[in-house]
Structure formats: C-alpha cells, structure tokens
C-alpha atoms as a PDB file:
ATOM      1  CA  UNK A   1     207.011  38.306  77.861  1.00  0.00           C
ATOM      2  CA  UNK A   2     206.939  37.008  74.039  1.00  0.00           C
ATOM      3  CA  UNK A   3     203.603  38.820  73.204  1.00  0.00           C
ATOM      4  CA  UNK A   4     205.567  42.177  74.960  1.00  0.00           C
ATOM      5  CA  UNK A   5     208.856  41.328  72.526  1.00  0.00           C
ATOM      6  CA  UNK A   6     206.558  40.969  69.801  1.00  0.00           C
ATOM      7  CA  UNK A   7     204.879  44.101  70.312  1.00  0.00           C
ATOM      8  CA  UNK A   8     208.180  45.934  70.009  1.00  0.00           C
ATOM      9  CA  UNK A   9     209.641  44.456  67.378  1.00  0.00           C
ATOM     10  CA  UNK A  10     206.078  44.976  65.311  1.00  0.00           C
ATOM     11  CA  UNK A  11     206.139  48.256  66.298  1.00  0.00           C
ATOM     12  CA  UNK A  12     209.316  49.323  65.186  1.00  0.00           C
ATOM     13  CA  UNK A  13     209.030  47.459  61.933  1.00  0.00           C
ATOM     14  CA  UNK A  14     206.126  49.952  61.531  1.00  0.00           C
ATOM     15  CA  UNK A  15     207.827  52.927  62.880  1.00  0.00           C
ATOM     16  CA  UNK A  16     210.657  51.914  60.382  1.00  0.00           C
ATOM     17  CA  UNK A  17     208.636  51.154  57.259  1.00  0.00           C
ATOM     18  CA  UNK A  18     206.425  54.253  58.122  1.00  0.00           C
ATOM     19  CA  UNK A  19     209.521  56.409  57.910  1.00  0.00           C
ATOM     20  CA  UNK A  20     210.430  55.338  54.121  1.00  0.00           C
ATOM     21  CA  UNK A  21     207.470  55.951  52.903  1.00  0.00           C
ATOM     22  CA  UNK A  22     206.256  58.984  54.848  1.00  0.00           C
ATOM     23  CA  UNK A  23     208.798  62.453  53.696  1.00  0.00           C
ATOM     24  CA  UNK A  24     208.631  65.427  55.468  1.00  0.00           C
ATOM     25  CA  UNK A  25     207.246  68.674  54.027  1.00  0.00           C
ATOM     26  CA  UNK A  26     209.404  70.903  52.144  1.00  0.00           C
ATOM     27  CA  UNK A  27     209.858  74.388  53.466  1.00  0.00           C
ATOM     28  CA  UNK A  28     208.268  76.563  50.416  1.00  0.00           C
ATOM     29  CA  UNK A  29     209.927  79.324  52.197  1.00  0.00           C
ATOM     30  CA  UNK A  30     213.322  78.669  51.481  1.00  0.00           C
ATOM     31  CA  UNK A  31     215.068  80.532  48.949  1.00  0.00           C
ATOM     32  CA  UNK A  32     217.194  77.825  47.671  1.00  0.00           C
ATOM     33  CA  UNK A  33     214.160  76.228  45.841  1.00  0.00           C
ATOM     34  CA  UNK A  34     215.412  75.403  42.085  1.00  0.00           C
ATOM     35  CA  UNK A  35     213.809  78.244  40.385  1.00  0.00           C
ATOM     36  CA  UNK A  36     214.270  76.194  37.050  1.00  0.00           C
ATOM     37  CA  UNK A  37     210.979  74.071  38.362  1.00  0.00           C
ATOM     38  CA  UNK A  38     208.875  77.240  38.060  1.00  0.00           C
ATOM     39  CA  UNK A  39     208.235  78.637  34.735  1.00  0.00           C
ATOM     40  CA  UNK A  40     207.060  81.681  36.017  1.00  0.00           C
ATOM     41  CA  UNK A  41     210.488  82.624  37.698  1.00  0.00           C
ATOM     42  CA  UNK A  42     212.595  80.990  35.438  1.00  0.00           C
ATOM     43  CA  UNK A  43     212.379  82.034  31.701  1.00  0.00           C
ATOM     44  CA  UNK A  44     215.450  82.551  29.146  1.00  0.00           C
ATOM     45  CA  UNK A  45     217.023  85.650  28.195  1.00  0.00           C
ATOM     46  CA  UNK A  46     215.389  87.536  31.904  1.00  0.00           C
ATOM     47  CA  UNK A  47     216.175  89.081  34.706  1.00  0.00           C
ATOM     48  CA  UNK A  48     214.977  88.491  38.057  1.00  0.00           C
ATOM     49  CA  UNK A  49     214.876  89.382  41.777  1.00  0.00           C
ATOM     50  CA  UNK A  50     213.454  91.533  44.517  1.00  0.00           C
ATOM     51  CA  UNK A  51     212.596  95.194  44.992  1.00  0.00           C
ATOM     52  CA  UNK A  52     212.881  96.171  48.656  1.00  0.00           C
ATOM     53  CA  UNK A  53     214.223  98.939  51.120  1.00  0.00           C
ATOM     54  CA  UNK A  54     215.505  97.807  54.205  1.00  0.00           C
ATOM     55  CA  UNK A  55     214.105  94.256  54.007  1.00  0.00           C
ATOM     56  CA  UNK A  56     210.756  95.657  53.292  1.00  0.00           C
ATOM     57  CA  UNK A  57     208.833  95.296  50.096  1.00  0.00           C
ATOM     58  CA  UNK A  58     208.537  98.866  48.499  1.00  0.00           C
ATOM     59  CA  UNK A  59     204.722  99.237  47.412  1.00  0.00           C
ATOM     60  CA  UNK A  60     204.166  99.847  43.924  1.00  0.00           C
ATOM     61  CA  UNK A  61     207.602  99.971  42.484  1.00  0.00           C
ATOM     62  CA  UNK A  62     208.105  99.507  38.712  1.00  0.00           C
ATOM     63  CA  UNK A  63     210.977  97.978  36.601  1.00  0.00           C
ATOM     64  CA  UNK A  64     211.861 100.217  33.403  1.00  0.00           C
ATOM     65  CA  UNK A  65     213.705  98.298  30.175  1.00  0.00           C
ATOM     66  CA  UNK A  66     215.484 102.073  28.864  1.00  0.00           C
ATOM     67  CA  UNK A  67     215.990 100.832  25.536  1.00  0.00           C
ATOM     68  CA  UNK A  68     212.123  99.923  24.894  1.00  0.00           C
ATOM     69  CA  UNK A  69     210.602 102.255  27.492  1.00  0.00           C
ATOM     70  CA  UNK A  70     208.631  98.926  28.605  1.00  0.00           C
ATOM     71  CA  UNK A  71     207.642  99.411  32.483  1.00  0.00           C
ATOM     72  CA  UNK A  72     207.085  96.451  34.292  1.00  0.00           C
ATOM     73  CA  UNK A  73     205.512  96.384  38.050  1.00  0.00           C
ATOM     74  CA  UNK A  74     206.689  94.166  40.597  1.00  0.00           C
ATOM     75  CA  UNK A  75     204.907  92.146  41.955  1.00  0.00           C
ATOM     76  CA  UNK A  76     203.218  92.405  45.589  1.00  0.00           C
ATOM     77  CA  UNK A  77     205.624  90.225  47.169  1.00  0.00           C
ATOM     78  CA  UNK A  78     208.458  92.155  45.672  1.00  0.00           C
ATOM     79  CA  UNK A  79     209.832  89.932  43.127  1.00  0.00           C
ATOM     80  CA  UNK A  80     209.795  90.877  39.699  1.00  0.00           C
ATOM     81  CA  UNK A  81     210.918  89.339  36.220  1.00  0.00           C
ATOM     82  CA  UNK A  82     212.076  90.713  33.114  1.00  0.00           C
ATOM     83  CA  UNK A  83     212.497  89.031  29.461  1.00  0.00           C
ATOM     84  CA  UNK A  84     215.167  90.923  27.580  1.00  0.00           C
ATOM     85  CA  UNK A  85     214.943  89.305  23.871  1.00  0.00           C
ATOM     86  CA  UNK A  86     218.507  89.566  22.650  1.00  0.00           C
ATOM     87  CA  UNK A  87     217.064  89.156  18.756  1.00  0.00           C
ATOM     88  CA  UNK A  88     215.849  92.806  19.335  1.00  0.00           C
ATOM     89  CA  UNK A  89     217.591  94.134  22.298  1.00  0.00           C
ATOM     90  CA  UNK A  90     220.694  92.666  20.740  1.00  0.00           C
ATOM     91  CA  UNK A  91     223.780  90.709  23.087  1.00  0.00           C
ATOM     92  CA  UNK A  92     224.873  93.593  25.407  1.00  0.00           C
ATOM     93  CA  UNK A  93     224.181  94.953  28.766  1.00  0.00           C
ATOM     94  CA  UNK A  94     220.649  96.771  29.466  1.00  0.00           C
ATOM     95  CA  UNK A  95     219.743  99.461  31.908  1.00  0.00           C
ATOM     96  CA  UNK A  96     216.713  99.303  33.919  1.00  0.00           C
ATOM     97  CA  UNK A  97     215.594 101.698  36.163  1.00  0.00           C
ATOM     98  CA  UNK A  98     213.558 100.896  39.766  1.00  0.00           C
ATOM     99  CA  UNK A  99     211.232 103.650  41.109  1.00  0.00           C
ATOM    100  CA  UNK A 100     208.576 104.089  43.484  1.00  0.00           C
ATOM    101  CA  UNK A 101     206.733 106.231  45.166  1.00  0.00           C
ATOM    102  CA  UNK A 102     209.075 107.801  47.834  1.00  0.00           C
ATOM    103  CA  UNK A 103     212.074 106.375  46.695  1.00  0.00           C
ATOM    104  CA  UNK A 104     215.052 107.369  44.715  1.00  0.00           C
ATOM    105  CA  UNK A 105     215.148 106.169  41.079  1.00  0.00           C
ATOM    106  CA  UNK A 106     218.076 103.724  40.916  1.00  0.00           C
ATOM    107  CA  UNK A 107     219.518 102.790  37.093  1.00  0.00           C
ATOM    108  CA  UNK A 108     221.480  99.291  36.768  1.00  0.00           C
ATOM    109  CA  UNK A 109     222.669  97.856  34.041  1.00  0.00           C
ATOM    110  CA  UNK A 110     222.838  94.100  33.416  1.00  0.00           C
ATOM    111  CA  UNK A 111     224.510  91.487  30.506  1.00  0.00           C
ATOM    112  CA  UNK A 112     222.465  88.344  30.576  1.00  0.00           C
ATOM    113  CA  UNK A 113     224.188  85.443  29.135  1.00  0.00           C
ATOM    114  CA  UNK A 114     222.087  83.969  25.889  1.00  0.00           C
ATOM    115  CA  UNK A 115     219.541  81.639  27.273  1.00  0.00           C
ATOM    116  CA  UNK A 116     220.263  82.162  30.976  1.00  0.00           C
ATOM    117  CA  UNK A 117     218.685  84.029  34.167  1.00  0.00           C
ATOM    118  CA  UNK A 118     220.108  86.591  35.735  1.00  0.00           C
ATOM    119  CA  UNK A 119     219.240  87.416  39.219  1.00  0.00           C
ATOM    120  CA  UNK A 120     219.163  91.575  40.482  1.00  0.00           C
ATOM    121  CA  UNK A 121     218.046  92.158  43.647  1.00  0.00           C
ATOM    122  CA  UNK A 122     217.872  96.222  44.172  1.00  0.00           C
ATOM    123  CA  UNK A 123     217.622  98.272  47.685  1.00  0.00           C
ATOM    124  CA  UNK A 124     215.498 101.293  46.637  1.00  0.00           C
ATOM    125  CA  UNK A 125     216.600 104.377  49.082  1.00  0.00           C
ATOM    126  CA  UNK A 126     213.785 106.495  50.305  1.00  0.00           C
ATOM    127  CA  UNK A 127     214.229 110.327  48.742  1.00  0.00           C
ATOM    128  CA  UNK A 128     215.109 112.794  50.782  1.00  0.00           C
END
C-alpha cells in the first residue's frame, strides 16, 4: 500500500511539474496575434488588411496609392500592406483604389495617424 501511495503522489508531482514547464501551442491562426511582433505587417505610416469577396480571397487584386500612381498586389493570402510616407504624401487622407479581374473597382480613402497602422479590410463586388 505505501509503494501504491508513493506511486501517486510521484506521479502527480510529475504531472504537476510537467505542466509548468510544458505550454501549449499557440494557434497561428488567430487573428488577434499582436501584429506589432511582425515587421512585415506592422510598419509606420501604412495601411493594412485583406482583399476578399464574400470571404474568399479575390485572385490577383492590386492596391493603387492615387496620388503616386504606385500599384501594389496583394498578396496570395489576401492581405496586403501599404507605406504612405507623410514627408511626401503629406498629413491627410489618401485614396486607394482595389481592382481585380472581375470585380468592381472600389476607391477608399484613409488618414493614418503619424507613426501608426491603419487597418482596411475591402469586399471587392464582382462586376456585373
């Protein structure tokens, strides 16, 4: 009966310790992960966010800056980033403009606080 009580306790000393020092995986699939950890989401002076339609990435949709004519694609996945440098853009809202194949242009303007991230996430329609 000791050796059984001894057993036990050892074993939940060990279930106990293993617990501190083991964490569980984070889910990477979370949105809530601090995007200020990544520098290639997070950057001053940018915009960020997702292109889709319907919950659906939108294949080879582009991000347009109007006042620099700049086109930016977005990525694969959807997401897309753009630095607006307020020493030549200056401190007031931009327009961009989201296209893609299929899909009605859509213009939106944006004011992005100096040295902050702005997140725009944009529903492209498909054209009629």
């Amino acid at each position: 009966m000791k050796k059984i009580i001894i057993s036990v306790v050892v074993l939940v000393v060990i279930i106990i310790v293993g617990s501190y020092y083991v964490k569980p995986p984070q889910d990477m699939s979370n949105d809530n992960i601090n995007l200020q950890s990544d520098p290639k989401m997070y950057q001053l002076n940018s915009v960020m966010g997702e292109v889709k339609s319907g919950g659906s990435v939108v294949s080879g949709a582009t991000v347009t800056v109007v006042a620099t004519g700049e086109n930016i694609p977005v990525e694969p996945n959807g997401f897309y980033i753009v630095v607006l440098d307020p020493a030549k853009l200056g401190n007031k809202p931009k327009d961009l403009i989201f296209k893609a194949p299929g899909y009605a242009e859509q213009r939106q303007s944006v004011l992005i606080p100096e040295n902050k991230q702005v997140r725009l996430d944009v529903n492209l329609v498909p054209s009629k």
